[in-house]
Each structure stands twice: as structure tokens, then as C-alpha cells.
C-alpha atoms as a PDB file:
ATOM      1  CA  UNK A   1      88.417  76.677  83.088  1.00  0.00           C
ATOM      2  CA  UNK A   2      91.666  78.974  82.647  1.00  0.00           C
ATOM      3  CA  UNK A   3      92.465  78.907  85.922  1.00  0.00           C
ATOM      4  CA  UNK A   4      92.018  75.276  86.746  1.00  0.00           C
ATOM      5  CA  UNK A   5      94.354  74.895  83.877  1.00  0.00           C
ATOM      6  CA  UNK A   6      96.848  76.937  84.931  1.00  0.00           C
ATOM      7  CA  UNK A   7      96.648  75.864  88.651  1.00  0.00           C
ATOM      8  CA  UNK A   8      97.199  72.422  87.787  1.00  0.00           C
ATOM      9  CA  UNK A   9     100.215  73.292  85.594  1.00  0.00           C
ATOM     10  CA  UNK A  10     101.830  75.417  88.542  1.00  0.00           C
ATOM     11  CA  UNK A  11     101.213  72.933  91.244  1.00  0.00           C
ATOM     12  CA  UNK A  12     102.611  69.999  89.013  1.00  0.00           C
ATOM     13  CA  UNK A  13     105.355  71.854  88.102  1.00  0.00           C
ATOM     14  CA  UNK A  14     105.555  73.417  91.891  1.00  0.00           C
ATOM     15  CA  UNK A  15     105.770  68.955  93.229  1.00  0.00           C
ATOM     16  CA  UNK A  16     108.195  68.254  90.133  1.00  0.00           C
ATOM     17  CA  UNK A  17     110.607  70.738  90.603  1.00  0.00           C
ATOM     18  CA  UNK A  18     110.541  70.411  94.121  1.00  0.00           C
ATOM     19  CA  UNK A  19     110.994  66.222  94.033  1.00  0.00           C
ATOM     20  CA  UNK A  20     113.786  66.493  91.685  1.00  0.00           C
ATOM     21  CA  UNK A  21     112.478  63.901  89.758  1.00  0.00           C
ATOM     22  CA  UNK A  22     112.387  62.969  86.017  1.00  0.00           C
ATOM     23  CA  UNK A  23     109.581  60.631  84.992  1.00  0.00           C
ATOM     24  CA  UNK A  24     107.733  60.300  82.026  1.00  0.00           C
ATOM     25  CA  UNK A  25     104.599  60.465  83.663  1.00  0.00           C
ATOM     26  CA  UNK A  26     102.743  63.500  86.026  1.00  0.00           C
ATOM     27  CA  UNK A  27     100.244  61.321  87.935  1.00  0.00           C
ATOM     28  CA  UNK A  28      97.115  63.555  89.271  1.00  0.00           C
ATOM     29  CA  UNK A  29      94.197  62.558  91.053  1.00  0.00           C
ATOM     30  CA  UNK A  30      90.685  64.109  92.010  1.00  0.00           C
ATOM     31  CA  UNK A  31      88.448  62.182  94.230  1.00  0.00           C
ATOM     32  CA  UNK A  32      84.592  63.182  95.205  1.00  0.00           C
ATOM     33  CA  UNK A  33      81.580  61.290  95.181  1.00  0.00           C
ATOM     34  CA  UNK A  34      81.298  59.134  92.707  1.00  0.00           C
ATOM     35  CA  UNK A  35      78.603  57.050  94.413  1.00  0.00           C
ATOM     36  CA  UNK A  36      75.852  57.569  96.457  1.00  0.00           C
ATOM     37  CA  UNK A  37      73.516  60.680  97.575  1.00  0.00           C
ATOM     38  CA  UNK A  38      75.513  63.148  95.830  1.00  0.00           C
ATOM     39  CA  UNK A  39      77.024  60.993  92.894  1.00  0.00           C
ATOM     40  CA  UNK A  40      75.974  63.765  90.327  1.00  0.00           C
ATOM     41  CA  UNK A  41      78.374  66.613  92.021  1.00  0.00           C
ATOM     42  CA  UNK A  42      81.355  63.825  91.674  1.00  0.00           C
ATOM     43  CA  UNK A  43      80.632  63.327  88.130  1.00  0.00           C
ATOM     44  CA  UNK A  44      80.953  66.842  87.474  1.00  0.00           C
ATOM     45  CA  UNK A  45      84.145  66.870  88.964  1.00  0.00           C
ATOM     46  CA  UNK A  46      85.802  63.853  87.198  1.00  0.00           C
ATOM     47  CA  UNK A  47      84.641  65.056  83.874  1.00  0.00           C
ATOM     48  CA  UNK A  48      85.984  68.571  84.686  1.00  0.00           C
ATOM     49  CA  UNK A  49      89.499  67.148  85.736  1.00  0.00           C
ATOM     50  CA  UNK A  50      89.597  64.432  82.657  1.00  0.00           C
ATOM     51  CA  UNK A  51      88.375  67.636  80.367  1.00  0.00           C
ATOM     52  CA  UNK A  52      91.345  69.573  81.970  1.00  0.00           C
ATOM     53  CA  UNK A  53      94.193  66.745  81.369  1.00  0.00           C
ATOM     54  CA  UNK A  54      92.764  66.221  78.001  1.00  0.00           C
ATOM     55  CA  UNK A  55      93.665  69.741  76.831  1.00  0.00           C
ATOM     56  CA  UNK A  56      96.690  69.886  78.646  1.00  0.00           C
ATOM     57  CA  UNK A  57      98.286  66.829  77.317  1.00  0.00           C
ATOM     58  CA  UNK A  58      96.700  67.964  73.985  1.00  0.00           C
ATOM     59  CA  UNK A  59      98.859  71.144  74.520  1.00  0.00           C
ATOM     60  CA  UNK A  60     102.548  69.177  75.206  1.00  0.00           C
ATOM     61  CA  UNK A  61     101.697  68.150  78.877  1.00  0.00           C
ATOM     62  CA  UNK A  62     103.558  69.386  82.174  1.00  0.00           C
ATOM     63  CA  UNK A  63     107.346  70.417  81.015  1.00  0.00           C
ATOM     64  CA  UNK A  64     106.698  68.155  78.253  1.00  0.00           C
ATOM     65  CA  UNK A  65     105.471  65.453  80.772  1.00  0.00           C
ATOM     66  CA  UNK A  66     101.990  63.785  79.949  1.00  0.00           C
ATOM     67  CA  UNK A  67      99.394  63.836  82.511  1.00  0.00           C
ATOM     68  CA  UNK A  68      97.177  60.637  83.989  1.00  0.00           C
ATOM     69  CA  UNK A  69      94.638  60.871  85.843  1.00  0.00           C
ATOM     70  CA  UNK A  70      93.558  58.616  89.029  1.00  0.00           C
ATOM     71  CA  UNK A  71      89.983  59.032  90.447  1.00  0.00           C
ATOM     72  CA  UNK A  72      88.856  58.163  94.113  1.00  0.00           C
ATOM     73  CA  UNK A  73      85.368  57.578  95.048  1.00  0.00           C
ATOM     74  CA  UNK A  74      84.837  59.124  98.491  1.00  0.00           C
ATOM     75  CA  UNK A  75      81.280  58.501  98.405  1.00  0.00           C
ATOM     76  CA  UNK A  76      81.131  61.819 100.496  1.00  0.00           C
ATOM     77  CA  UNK A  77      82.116  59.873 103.378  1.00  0.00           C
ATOM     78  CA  UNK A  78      85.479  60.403 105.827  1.00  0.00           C
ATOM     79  CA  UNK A  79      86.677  57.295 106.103  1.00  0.00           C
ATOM     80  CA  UNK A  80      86.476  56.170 102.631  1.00  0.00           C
ATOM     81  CA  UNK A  81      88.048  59.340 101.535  1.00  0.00           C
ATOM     82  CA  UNK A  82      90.757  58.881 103.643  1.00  0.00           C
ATOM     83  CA  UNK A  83      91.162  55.299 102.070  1.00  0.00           C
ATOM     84  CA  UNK A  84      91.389  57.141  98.610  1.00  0.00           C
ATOM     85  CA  UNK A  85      93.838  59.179  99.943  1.00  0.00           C
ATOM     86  CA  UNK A  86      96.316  56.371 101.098  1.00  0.00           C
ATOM     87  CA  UNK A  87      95.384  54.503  97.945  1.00  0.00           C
ATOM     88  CA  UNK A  88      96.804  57.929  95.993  1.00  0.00           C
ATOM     89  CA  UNK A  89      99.960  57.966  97.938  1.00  0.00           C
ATOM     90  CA  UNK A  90     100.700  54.150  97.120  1.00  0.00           C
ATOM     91  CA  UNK A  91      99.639  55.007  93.513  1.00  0.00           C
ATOM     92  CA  UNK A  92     102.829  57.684  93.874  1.00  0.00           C
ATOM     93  CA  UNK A  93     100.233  60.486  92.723  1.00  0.00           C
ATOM     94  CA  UNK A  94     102.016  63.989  92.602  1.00  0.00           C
ATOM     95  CA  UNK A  95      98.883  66.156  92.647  1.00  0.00           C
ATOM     96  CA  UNK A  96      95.040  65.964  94.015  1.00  0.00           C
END
């Protein structure tokens, strides 16, 4: 859990710095199957990553920057995942 931690902080940080942006916000994303065949594997994942910005927000955030988090249902299938990932570029997300 450590290093998920610490890999989200360092690729936030990495997109913020690199941006040159101020905002109040850090908005992250995870996406996975939350529907469907393997619906159980995508739950795991979205209460890993909500578990994750929990603590880290809980901590001060990113550079003092709270996280959100955005999840994407992929339904384990190509083209919807590829509709989650335009939706998380309109969204402005920073980080999946």
C-alpha cells in the first residue's frame, strides 16, 4: 500500500510540476471493470484507489493540494475503455 502511495504522490507531483499549474484540486482517476464478468476485480481496484486518496488527503494532500477521485467503468471492454479515457481528458484528470 506504501508504494501505491508514494507512486501516486510522485506522479501527481511529476504532471503538476511539469503543467505549471496552480489549482486547488489534483484530479485522479482509475478505471477497470466495474460491471460485468469481472466486476469483482474493478471493485477491488476503486476501493484500493478511494482507500489511497483517503489517507493521502488525510495526510495534507499533493503539495498541499487535495485529491478527487474520478472512476471509469471499462467493463473490461476496448472500446468502452477508450470512452473512459476521453471522458478523463474532458474531465481535465492529471493522473490514471
Amino acid at each position: 500500500m506504501n508504494t501505491l502511495k508514494y507512486a501516486v504522490i510522485a506522479a501527481a507531483a511529476a504532471t503538476l510540476l511539469s503543467a505549471g499549474q496552480s489549482q486547488a484540486e489534483i484530479k485522479i482517476s482509475t478505471a477497470g471493470p466495474m460491471t460485468g464478468q469481472y466486476a469483482s476485480f474493478g471493485e477491488q481496484m476503486q476501493r484500493g484507489a478511494e482507500m489511497a486518496v483517503k489517507d493521502l488527503n488525510a495526510k495534507g494532500g499533493v503539495l498541499g493540494q487535495k485529491l478527487v477521485l474520478s472512476v471509469g467503468d471499462d467493463a473490461c471492454d476496448p472500446k468502452q475503455a477508450v470512452a473512459v479515457a476521453n471522458k478523463f481528458v474532458s474531465e481535465g484528470v492529471s493522473f490514471v
